[in-house]
PDB file of N, CA and C in Angstrom:
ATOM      1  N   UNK A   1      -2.868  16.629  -5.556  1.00  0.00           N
ATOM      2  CA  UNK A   1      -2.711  15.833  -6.765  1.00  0.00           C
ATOM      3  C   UNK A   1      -2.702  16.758  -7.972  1.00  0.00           C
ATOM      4  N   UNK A   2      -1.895  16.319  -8.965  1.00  0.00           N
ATOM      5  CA  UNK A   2      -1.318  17.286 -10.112  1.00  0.00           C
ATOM      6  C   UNK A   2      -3.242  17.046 -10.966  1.00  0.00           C
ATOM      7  N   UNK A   3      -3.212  17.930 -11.741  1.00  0.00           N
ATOM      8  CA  UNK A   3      -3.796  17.692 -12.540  1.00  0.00           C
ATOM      9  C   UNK A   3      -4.041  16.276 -13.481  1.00  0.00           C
ATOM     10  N   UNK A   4      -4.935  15.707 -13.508  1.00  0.00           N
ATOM     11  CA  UNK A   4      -5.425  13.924 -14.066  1.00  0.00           C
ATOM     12  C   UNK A   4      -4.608  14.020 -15.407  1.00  0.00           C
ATOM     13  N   UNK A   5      -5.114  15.030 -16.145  1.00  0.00           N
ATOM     14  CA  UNK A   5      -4.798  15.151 -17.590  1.00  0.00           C
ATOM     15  C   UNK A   5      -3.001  14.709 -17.650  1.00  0.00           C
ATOM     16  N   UNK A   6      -2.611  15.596 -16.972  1.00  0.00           N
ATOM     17  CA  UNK A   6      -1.238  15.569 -17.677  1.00  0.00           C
ATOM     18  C   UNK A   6      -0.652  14.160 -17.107  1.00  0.00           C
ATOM     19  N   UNK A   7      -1.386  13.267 -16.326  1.00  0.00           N
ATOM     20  CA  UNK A   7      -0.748  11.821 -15.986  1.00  0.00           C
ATOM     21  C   UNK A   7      -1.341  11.264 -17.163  1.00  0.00           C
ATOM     22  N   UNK A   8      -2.247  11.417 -18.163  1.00  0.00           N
ATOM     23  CA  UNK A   8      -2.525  10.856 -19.358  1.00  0.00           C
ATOM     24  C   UNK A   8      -1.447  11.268 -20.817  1.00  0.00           C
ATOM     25  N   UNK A   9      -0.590  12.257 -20.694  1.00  0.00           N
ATOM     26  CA  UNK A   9       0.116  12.589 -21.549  1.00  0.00           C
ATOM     27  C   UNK A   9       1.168  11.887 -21.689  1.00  0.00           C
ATOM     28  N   UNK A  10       1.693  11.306 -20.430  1.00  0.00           N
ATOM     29  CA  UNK A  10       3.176  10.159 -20.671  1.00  0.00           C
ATOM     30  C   UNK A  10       2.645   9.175 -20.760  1.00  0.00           C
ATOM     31  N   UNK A  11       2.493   8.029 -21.638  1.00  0.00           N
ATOM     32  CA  UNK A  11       2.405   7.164 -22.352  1.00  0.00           C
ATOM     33  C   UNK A  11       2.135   5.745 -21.230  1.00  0.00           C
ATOM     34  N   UNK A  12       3.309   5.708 -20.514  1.00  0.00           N
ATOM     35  CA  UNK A  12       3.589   5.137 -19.218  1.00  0.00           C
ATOM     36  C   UNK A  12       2.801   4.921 -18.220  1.00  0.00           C
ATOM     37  N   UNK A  13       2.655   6.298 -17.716  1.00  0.00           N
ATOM     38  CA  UNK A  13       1.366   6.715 -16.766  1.00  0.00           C
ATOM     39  C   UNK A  13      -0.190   5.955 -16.966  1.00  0.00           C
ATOM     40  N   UNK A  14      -0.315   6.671 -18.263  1.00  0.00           N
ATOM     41  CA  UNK A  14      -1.600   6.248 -18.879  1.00  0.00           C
ATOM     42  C   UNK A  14      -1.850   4.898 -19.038  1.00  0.00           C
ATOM     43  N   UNK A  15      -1.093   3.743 -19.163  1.00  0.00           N
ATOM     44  CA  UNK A  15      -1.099   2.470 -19.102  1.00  0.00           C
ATOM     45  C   UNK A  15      -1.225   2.163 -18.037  1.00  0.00           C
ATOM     46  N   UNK A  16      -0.299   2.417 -17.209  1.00  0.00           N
ATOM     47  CA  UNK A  16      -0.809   2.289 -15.715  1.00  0.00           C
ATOM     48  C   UNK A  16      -1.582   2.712 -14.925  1.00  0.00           C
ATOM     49  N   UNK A  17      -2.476   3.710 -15.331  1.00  0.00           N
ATOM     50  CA  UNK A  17      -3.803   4.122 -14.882  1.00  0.00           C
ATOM     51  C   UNK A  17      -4.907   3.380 -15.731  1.00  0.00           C
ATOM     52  N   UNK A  18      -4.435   3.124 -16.742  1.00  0.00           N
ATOM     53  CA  UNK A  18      -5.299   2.279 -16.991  1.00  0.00           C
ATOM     54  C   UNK A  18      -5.780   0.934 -16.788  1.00  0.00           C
ATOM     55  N   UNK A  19      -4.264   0.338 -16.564  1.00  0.00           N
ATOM     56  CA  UNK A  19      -4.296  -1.086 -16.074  1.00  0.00           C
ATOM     57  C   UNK A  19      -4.935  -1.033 -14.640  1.00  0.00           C
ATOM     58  N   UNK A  20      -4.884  -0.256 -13.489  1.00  0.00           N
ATOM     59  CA  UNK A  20      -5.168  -0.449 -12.253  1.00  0.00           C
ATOM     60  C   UNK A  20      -6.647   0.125 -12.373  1.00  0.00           C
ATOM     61  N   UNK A  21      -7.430   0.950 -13.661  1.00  0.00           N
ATOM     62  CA  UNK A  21      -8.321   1.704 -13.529  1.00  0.00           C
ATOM     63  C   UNK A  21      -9.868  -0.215 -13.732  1.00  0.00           C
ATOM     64  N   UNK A  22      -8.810  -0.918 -14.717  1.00  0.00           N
ATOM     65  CA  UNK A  22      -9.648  -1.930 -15.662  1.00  0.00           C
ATOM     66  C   UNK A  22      -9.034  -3.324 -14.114  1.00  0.00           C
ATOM     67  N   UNK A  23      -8.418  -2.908 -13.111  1.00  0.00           N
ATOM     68  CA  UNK A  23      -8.012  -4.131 -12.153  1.00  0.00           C
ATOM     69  C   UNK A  23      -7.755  -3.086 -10.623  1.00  0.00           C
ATOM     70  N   UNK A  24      -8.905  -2.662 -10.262  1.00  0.00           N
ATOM     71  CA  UNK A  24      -8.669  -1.992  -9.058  1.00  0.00           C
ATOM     72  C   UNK A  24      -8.474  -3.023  -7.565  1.00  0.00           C
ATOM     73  N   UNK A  25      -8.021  -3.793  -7.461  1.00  0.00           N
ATOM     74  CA  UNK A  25      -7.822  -4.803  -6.605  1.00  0.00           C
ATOM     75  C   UNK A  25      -6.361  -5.515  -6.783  1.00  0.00           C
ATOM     76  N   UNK A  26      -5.719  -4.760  -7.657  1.00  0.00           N
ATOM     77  CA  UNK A  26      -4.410  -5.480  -7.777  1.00  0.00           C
ATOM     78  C   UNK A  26      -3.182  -4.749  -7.327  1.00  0.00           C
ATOM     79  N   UNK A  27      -2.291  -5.570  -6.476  1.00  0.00           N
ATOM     80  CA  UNK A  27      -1.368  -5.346  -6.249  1.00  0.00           C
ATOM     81  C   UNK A  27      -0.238  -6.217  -6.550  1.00  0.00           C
ATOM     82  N   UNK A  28       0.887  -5.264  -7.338  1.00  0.00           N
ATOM     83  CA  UNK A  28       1.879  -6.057  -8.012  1.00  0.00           C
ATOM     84  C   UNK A  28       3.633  -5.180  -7.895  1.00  0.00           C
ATOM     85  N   UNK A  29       4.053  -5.992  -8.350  1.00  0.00           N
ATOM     86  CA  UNK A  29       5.600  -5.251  -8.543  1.00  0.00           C
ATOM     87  C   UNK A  29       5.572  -4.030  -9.627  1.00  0.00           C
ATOM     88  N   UNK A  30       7.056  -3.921  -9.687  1.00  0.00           N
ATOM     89  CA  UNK A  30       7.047  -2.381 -10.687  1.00  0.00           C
ATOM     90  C   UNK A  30       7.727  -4.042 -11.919  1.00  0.00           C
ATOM     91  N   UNK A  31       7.961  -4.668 -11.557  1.00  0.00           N
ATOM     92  CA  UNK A  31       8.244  -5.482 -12.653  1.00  0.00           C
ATOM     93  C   UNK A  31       7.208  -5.982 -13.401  1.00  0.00           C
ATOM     94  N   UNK A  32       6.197  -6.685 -12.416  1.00  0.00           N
ATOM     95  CA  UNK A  32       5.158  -7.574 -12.638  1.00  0.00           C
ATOM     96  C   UNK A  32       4.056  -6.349 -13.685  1.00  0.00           C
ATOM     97  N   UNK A  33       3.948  -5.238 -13.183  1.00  0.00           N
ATOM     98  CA  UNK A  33       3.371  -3.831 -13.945  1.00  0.00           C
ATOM     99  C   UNK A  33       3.783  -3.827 -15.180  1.00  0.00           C
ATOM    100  N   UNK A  34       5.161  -3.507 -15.313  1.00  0.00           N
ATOM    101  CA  UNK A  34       5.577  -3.302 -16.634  1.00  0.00           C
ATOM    102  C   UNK A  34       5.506  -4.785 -17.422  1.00  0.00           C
ATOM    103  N   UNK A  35       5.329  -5.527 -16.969  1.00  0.00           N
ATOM    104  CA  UNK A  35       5.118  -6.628 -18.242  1.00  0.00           C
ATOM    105  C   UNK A  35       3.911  -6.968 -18.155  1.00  0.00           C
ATOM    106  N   UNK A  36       2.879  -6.580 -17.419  1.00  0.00           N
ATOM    107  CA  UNK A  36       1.401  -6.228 -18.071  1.00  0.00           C
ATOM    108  C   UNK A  36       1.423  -5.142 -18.992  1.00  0.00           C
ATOM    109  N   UNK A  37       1.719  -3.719 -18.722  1.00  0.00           N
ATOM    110  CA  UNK A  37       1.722  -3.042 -19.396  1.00  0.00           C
ATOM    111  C   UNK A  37       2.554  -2.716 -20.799  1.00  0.00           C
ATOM    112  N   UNK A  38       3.359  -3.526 -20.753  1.00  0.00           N
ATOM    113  CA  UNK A  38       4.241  -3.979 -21.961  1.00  0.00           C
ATOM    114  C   UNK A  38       5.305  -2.436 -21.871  1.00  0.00           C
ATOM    115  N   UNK A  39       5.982  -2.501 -20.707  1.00  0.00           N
ATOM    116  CA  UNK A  39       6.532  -1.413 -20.886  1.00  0.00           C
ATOM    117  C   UNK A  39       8.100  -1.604 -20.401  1.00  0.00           C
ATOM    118  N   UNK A  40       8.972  -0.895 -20.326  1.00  0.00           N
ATOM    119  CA  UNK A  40      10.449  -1.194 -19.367  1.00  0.00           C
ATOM    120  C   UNK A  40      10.147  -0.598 -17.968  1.00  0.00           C
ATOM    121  N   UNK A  41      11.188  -1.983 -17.242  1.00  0.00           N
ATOM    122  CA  UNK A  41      11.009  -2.079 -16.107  1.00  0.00           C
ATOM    123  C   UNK A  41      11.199  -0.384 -15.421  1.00  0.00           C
ATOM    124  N   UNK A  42      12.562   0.057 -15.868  1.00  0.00           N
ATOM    125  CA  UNK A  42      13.238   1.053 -15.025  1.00  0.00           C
ATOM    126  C   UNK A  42      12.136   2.631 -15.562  1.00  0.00           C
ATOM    127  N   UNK A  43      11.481   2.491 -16.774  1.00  0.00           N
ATOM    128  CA  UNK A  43      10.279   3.773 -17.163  1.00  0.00           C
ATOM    129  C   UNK A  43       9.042   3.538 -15.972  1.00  0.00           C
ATOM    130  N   UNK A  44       8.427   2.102 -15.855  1.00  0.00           N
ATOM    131  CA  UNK A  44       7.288   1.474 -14.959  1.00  0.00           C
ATOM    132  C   UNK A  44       7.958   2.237 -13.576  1.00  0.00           C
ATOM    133  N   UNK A  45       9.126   1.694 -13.223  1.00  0.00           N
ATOM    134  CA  UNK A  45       9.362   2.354 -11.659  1.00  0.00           C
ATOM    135  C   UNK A  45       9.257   3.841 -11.298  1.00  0.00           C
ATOM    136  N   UNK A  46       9.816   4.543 -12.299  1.00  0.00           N
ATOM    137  CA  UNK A  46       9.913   6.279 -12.589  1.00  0.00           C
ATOM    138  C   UNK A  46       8.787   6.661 -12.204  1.00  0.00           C
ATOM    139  N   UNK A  47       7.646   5.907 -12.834  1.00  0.00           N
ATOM    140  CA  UNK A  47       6.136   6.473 -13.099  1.00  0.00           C
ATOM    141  C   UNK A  47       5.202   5.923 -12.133  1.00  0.00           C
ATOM    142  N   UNK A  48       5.428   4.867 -11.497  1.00  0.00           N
ATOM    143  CA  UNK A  48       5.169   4.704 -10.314  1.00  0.00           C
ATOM    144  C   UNK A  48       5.170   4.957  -9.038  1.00  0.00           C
ATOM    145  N   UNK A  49       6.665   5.477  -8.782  1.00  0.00           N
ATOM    146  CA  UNK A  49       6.930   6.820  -7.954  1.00  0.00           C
ATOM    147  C   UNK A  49       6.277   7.914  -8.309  1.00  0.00           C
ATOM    148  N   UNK A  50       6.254   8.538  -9.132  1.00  0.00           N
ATOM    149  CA  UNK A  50       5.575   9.795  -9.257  1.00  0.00           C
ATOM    150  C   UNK A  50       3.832   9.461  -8.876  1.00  0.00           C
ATOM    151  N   UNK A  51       3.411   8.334  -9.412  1.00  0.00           N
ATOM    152  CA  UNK A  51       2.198   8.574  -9.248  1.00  0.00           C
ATOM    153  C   UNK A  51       1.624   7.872  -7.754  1.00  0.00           C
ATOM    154  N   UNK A  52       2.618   7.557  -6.858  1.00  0.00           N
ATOM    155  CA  UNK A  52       2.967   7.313  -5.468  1.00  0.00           C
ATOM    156  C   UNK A  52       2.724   8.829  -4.933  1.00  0.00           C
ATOM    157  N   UNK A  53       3.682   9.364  -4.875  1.00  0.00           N
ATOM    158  CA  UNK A  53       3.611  11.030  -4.612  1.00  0.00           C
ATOM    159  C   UNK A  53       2.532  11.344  -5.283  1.00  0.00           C
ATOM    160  N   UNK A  54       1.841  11.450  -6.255  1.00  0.00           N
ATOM    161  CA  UNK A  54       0.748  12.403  -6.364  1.00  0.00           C
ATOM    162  C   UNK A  54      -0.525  11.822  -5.476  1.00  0.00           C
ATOM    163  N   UNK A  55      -0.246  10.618  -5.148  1.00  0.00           N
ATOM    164  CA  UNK A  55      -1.740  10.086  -4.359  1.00  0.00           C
ATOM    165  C   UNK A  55      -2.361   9.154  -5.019  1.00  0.00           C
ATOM    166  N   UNK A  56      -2.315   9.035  -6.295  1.00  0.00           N
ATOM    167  CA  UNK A  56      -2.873   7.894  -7.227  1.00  0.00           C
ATOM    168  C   UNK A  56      -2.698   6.626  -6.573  1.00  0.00           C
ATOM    169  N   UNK A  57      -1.434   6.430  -6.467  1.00  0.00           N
ATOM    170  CA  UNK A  57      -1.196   5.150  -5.889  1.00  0.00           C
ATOM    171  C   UNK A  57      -0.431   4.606  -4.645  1.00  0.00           C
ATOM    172  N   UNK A  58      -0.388   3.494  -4.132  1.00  0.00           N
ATOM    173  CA  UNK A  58      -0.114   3.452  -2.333  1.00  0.00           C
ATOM    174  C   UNK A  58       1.235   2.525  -3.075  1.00  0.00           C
ATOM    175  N   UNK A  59       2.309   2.520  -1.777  1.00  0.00           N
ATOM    176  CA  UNK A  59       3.333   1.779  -2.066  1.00  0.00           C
ATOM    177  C   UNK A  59       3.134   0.455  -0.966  1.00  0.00           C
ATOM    178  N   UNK A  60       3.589  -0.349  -0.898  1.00  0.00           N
ATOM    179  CA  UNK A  60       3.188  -1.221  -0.087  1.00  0.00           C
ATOM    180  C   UNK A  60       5.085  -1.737   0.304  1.00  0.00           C
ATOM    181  N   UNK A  61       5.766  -1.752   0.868  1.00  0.00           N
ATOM    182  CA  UNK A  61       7.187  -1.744   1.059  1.00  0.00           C
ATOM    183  C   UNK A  61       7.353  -3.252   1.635  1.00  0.00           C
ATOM    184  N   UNK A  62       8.442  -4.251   1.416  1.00  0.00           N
ATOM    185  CA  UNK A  62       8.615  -5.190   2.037  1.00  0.00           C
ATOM    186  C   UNK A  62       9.997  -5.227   2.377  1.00  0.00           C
ATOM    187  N   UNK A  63      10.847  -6.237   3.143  1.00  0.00           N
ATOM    188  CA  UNK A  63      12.066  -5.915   2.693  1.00  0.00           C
ATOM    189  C   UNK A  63      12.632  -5.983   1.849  1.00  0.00           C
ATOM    190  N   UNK A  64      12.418  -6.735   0.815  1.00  0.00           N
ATOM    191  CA  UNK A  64      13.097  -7.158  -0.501  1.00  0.00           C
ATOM    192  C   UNK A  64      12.575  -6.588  -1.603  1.00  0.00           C
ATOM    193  N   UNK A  65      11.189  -5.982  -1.652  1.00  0.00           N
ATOM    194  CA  UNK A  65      10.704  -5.350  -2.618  1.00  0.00           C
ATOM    195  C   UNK A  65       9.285  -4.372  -2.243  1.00  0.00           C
ATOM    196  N   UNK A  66       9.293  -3.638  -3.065  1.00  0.00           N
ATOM    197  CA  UNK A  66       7.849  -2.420  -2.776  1.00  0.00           C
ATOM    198  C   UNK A  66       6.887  -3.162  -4.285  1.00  0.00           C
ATOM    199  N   UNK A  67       5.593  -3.166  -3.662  1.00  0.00           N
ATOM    200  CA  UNK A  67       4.450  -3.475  -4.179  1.00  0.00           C
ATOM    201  C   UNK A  67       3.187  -2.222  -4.603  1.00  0.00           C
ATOM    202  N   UNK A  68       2.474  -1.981  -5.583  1.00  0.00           N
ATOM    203  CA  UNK A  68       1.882  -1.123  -5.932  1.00  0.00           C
ATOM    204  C   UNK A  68       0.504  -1.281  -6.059  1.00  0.00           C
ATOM    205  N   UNK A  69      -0.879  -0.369  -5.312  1.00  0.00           N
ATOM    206  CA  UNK A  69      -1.608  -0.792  -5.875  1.00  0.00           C
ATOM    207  C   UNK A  69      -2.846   0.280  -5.758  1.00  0.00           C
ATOM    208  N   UNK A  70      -3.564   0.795  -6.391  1.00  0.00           N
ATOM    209  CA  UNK A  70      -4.536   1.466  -6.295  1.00  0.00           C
ATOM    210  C   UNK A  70      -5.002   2.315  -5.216  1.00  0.00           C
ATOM    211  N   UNK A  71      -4.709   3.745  -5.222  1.00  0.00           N
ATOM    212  CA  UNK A  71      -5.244   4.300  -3.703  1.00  0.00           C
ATOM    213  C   UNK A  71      -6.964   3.880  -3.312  1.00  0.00           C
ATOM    214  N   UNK A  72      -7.612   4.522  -2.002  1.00  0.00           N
ATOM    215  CA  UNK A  72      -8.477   3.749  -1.653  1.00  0.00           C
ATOM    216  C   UNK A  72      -9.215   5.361  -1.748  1.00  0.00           C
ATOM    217  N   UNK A  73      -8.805   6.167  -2.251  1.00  0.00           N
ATOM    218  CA  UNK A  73      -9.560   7.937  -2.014  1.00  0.00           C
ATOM    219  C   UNK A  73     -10.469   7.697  -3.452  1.00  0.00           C
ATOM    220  N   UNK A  74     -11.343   7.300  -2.789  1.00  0.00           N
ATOM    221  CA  UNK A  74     -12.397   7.354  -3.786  1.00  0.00           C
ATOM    222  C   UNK A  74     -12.698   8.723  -4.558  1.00  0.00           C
ATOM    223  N   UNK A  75     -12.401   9.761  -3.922  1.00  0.00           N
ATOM    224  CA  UNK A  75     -12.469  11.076  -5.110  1.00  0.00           C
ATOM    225  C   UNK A  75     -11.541  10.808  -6.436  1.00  0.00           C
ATOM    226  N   UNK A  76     -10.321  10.444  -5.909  1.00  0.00           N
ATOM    227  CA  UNK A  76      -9.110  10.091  -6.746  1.00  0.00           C
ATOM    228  C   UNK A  76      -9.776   9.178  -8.449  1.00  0.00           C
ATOM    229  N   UNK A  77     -10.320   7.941  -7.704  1.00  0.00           N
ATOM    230  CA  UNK A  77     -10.484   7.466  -8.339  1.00  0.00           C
ATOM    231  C   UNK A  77     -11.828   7.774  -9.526  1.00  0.00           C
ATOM    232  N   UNK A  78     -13.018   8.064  -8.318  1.00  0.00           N
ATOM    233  CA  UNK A  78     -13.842   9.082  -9.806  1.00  0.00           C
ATOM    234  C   UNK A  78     -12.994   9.595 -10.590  1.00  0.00           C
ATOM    235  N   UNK A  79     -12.373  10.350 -10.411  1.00  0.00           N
ATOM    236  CA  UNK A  79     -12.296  11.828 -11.050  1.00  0.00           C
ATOM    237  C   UNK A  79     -10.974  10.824 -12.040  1.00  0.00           C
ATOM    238  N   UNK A  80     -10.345   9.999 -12.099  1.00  0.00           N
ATOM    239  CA  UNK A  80      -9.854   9.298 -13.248  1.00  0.00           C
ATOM    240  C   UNK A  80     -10.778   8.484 -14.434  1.00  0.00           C
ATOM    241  N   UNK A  81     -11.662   7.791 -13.355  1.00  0.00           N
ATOM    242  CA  UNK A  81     -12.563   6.872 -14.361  1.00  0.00           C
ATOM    243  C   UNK A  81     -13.075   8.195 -15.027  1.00  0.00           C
ATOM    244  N   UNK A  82     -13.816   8.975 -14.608  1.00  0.00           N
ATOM    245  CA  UNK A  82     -14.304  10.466 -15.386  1.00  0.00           C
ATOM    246  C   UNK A  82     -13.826  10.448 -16.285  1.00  0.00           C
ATOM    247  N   UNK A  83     -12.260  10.521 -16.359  1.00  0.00           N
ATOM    248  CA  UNK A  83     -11.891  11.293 -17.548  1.00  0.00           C
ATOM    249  C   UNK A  83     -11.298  10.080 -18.250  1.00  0.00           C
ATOM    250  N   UNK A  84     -10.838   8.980 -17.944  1.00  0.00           N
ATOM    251  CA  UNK A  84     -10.900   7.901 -18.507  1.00  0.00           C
ATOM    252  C   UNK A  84     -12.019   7.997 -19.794  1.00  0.00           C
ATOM    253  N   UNK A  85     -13.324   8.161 -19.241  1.00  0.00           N
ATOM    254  CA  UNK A  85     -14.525   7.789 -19.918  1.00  0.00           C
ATOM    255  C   UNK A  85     -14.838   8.858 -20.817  1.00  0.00           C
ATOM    256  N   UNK A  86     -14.498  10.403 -20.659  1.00  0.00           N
ATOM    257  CA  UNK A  86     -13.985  11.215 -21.696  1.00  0.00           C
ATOM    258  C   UNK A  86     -13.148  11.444 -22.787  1.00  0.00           C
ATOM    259  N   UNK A  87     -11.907  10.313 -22.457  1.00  0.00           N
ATOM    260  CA  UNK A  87     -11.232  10.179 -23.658  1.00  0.00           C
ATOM    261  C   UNK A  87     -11.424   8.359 -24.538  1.00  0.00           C
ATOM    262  N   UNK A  88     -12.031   7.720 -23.891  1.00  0.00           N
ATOM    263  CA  UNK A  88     -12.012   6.898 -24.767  1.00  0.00           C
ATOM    264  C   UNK A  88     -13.698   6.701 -25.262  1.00  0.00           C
TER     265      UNK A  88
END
């Protein structure tokens, strides 16, 4: 996993770590995401993949659509709330 920090520097990311950090039990679309997070659909998907690949988050695949939701690596997740709780 990349360094925490720099998933807090894109704007995107950071909403969505934050939204899943403040709803760790949710699993949703890259649509249903971005209109919590008040963001565009096709930026939400970009950043969701990436943070798929880094481990942050699990994809959940169906046939008609992939679902997103909080990995279960509890190191992962300290070490966000951590720094979560360092910057705000």
């Amino acid at each position: 996993m990349n360094n925490i920090k720099s998933f807090f520097k894109n704007n995107t990311a950071k909403k969505i770590l934050l939204f899943f950090n403040e709803n760790p039990n949710c699993i949703d679309t890259a649509k249903g995401i971005s209109l919590w997070i008040g963001s565009d659909t096709g930026l939400t998907q970009k950043c969701l993949n990436q943070l798929v690949k880094e481990g942050v988050l699990t994809s959940h695949q169906t046939a008609s659509t992939s679902a997103y939701a909080y990995t279960n690596n509890k190191a992962v997740v300290k070490n966000i709330e951590k720094y979560i709780k360092n910057i705000l």
